[in-house]
N, C-alpha and C. Protein backbone atom coordinates (compact mmCIF):
# COMPACT_ATOMS: atom_id res chain seq x y z
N UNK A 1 -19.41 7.47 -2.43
CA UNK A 1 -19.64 7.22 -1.03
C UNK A 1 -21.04 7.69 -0.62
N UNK A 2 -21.63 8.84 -1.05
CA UNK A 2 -22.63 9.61 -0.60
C UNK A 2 -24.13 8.71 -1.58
N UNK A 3 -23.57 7.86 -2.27
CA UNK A 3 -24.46 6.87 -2.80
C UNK A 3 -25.11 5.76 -1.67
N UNK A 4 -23.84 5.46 -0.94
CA UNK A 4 -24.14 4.48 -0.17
C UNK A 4 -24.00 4.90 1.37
N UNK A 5 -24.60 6.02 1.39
CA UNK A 5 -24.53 6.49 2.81
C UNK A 5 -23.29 6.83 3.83
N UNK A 6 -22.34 6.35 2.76
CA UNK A 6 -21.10 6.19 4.02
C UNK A 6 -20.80 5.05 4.46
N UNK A 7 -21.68 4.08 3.85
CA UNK A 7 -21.48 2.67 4.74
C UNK A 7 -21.30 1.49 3.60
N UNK A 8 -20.00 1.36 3.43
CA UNK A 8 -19.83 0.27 2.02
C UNK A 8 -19.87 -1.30 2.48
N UNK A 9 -20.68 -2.44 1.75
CA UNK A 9 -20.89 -2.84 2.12
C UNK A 9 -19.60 -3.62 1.84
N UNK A 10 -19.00 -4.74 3.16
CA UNK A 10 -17.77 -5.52 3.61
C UNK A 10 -17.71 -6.83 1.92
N UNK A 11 -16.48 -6.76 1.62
CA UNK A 11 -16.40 -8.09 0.90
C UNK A 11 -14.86 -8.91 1.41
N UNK A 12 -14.97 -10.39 0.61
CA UNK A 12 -14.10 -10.97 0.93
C UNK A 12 -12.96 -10.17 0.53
N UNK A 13 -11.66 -10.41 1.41
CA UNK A 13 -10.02 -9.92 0.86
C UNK A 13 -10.34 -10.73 -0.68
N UNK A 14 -10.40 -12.08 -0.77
CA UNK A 14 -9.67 -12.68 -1.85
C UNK A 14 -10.72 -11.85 -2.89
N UNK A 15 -12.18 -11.58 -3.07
CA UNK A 15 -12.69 -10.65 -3.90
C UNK A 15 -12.41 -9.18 -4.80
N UNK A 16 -11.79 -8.59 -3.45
CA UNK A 16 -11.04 -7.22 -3.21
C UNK A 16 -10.30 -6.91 -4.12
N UNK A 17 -9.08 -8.06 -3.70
CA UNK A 17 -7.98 -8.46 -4.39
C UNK A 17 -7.89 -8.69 -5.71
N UNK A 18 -9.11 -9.68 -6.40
CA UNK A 18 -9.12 -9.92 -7.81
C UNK A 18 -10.10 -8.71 -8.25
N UNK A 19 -10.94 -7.81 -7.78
CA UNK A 19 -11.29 -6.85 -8.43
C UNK A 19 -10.26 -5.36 -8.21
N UNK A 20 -9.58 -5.25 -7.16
CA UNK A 20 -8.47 -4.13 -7.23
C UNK A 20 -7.29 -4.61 -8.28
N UNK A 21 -6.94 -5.91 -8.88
CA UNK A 21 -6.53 -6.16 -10.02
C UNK A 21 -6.63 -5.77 -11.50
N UNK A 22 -8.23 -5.56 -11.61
CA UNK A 22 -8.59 -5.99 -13.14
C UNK A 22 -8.91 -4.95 -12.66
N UNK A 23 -8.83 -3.41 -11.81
CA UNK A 23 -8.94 -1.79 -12.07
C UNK A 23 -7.69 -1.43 -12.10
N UNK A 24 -6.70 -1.80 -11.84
CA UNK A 24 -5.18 -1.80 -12.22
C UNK A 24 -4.36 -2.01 -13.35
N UNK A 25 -5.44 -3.09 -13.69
CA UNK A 25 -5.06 -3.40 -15.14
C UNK A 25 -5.67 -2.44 -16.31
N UNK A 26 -6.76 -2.11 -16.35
CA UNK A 26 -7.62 -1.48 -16.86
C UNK A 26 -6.76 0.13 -16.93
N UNK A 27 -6.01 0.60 -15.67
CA UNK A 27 -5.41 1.75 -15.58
C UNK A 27 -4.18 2.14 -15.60
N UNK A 28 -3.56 0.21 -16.66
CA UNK A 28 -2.34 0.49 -17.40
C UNK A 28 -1.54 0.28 -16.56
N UNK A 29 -1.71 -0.34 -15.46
CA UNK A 29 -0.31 -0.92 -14.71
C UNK A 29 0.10 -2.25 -15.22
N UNK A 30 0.79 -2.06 -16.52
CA UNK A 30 1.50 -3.35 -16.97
C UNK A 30 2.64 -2.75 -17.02
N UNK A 31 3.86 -2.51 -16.52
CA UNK A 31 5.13 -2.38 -16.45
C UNK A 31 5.32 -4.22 -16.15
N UNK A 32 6.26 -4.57 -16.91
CA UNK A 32 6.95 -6.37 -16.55
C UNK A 32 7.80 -5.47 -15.28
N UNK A 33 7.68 -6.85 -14.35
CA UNK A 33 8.11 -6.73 -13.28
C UNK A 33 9.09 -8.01 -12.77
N UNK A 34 10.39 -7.79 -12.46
CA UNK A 34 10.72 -9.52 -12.42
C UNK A 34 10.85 -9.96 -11.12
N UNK A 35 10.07 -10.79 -10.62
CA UNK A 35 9.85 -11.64 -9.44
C UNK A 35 10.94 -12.38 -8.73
N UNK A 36 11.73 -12.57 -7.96
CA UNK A 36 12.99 -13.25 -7.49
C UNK A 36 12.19 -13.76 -6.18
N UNK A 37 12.07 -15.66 -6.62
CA UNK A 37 11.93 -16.24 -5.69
C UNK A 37 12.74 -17.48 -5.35
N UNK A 38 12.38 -17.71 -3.65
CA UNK A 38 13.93 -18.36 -3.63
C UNK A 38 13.04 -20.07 -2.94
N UNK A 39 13.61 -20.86 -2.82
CA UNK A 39 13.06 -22.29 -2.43
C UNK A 39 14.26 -22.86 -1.94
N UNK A 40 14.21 -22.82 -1.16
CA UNK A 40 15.49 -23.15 -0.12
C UNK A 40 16.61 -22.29 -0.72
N UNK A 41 17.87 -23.12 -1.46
CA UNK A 41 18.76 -22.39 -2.52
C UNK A 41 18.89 -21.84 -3.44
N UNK A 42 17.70 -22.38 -4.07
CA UNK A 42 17.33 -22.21 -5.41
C UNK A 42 16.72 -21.16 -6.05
N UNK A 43 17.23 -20.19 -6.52
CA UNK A 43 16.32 -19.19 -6.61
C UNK A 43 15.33 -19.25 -8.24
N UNK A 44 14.37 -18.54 -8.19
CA UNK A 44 13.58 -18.64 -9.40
C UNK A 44 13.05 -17.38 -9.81
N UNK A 45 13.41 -16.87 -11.13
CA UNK A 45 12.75 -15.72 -11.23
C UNK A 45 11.79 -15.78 -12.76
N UNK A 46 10.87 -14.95 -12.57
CA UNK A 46 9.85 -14.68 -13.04
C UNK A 46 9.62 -13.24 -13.62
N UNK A 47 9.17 -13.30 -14.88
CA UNK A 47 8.40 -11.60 -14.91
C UNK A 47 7.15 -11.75 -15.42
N UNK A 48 6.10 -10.66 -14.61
CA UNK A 48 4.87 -10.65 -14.22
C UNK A 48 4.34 -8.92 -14.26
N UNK A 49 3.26 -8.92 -14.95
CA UNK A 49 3.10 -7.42 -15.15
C UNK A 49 2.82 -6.63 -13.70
N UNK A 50 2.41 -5.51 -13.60
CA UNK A 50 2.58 -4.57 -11.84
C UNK A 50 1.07 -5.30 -11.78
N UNK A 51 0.50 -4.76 -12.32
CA UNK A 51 -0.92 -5.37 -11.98
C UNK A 51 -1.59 -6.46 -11.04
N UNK A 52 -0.79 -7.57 -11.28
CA UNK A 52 -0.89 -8.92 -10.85
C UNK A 52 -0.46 -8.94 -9.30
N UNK A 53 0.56 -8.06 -9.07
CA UNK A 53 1.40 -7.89 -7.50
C UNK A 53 0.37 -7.09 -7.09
N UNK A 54 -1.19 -6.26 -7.07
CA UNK A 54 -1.30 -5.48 -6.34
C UNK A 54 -2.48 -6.44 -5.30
N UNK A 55 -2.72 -5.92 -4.57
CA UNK A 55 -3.57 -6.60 -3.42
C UNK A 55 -4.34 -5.49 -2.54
N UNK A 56 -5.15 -5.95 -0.98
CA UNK A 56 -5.22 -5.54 -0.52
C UNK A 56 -4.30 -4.43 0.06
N UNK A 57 -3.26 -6.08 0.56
CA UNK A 57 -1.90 -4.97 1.37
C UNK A 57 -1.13 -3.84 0.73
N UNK A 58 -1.22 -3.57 -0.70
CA UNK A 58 -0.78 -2.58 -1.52
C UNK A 58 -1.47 -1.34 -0.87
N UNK A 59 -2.88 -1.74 -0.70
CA UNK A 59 -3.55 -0.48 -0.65
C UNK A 59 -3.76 -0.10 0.65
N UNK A 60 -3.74 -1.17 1.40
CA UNK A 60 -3.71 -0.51 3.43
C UNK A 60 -2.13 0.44 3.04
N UNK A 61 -0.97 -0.29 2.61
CA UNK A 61 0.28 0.37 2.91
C UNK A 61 0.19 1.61 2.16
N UNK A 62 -0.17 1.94 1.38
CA UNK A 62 -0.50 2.96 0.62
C UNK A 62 -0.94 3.83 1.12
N UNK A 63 -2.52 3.67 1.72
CA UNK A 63 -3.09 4.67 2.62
C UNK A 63 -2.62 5.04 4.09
N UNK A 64 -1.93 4.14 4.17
CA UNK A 64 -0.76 4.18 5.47
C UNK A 64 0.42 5.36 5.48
N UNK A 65 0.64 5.38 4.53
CA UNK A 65 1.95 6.26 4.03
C UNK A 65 1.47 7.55 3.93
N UNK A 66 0.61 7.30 2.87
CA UNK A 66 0.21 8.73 2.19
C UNK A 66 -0.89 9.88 2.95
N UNK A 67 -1.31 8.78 4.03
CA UNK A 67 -1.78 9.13 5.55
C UNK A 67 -1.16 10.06 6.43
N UNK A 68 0.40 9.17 6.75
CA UNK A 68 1.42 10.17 7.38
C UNK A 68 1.94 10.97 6.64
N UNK A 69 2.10 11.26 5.54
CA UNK A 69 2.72 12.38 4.76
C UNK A 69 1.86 13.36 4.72
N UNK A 70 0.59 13.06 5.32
CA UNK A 70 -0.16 14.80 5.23
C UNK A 70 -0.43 14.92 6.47
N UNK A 71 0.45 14.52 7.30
CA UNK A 71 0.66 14.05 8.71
C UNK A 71 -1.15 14.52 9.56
N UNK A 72 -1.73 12.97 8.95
CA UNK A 72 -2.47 12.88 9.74
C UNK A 72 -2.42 12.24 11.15
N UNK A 73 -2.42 12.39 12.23
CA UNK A 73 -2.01 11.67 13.36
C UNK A 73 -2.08 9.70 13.74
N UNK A 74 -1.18 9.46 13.82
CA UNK A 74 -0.78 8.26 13.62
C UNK A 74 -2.31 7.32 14.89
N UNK A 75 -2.65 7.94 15.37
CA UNK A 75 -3.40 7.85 16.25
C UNK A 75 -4.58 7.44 15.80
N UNK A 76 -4.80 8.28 14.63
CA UNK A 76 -6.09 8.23 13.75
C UNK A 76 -5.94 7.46 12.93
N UNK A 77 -4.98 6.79 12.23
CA UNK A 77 -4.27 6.67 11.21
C UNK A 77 -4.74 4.81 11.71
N UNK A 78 -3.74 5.23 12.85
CA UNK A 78 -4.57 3.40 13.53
C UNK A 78 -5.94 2.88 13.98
N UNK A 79 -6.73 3.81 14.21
CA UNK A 79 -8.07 3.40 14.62
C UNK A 79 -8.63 3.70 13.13
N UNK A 80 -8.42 3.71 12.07
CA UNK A 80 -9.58 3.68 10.65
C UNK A 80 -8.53 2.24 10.16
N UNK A 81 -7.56 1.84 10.56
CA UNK A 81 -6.81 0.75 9.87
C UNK A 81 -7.33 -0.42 10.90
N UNK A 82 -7.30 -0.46 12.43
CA UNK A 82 -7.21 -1.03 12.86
C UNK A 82 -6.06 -1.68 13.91
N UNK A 83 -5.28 -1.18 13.49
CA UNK A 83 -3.35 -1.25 13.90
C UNK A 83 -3.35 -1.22 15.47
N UNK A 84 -3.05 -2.33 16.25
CA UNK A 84 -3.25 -1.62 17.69
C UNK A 84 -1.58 -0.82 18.21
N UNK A 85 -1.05 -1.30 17.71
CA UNK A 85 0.42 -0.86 17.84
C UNK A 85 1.12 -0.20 17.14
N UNK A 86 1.83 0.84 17.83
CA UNK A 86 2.61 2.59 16.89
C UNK A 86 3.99 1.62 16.24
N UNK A 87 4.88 0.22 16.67
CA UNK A 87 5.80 -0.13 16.12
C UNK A 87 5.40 -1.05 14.79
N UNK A 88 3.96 -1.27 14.66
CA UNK A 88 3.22 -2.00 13.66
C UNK A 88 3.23 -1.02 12.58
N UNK A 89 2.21 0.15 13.13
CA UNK A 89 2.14 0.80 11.69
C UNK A 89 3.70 1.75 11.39
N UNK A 90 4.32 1.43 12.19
CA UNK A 90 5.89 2.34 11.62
C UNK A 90 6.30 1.34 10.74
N UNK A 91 5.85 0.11 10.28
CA UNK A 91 6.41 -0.53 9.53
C UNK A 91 5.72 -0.86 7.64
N UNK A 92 4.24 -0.06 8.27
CA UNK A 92 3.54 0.49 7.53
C UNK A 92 3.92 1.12 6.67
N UNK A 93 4.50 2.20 7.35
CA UNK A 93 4.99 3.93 6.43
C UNK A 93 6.52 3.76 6.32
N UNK A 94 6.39 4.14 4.69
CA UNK A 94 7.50 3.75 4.04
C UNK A 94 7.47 5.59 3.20
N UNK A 95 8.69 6.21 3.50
CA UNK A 95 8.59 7.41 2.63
C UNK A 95 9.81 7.29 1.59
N UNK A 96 9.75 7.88 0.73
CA UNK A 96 11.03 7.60 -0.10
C UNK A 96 12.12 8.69 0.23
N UNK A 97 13.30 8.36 -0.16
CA UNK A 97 14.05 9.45 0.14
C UNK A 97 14.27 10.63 -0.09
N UNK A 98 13.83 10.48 -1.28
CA UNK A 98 13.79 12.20 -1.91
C UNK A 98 12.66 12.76 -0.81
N UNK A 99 11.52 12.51 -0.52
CA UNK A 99 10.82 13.53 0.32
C UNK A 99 11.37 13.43 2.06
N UNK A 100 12.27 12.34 2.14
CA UNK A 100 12.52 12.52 3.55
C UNK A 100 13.51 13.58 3.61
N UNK A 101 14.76 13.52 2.88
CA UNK A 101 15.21 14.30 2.49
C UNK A 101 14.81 15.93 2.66
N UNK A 102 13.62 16.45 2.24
CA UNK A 102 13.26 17.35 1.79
C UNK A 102 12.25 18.12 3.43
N UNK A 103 11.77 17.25 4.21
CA UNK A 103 11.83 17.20 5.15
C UNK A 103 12.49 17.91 6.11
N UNK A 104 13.40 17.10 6.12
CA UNK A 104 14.57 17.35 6.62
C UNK A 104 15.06 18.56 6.80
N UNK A 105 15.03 18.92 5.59
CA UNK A 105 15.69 19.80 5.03
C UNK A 105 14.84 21.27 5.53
N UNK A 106 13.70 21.02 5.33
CA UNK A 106 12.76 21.88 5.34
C UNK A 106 12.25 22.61 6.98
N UNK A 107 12.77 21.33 7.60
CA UNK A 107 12.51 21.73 9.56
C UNK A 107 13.87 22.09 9.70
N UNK A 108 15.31 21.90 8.88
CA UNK A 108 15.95 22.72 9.78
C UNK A 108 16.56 23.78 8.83
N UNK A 109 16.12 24.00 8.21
CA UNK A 109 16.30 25.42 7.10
C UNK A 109 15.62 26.74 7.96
């Protein structure tokens, strides 16, 4: 970052996307993954390594999450994402259960 001042320069999503791929791949995210897709009735499934599924939106939701878990204020959380709405990014943050759990556990212990 301190290379480029702080200020990276903007590229296309679809760019993003095929280069946050082939650093995914590179860092061994090939677990087969099987795809269930449906066409009206019909469903179709597929297996496809992790790699291939990752995208932009992997990585907004990602930094979304892992955002609120060091409970940075959701406030902030939306003005570096962009999010104008608190019921938008609640759909964002996804915690798993074991740490909600633990949570939980932990505010009323």
């Amino acid at each position: 970052m301190n290379k480029y001042d702080w200020m990276l320069k903007k590229i296309a999503s679809q760019n993003f996307n095929i280069n946050i791929q082939k650093i995914c791949k590179i860092a061994g995210f090939d677990e087969i993954i099987k795809i269930d897709k449906f066409y009206g009735n019909k469903k179709v499934s597929k297996k496809v390594p992790r790699w291939k599924l990752i995208g932009s939106h992997t990585a907004r939701r990602t930094f979304i999450t892992l955002s609120a878990q060091r409970n940075v204020p959701h406030s902030l959380i939306m003005q570096v994402t962009g999010i104008k709405s608190v019921k938008t990014l609640q759909g964002y943050i996804k915690f798993d259960k074991e740490r909600l759990n633990k949570s939980i556990i932990d505010a009323w212990s």
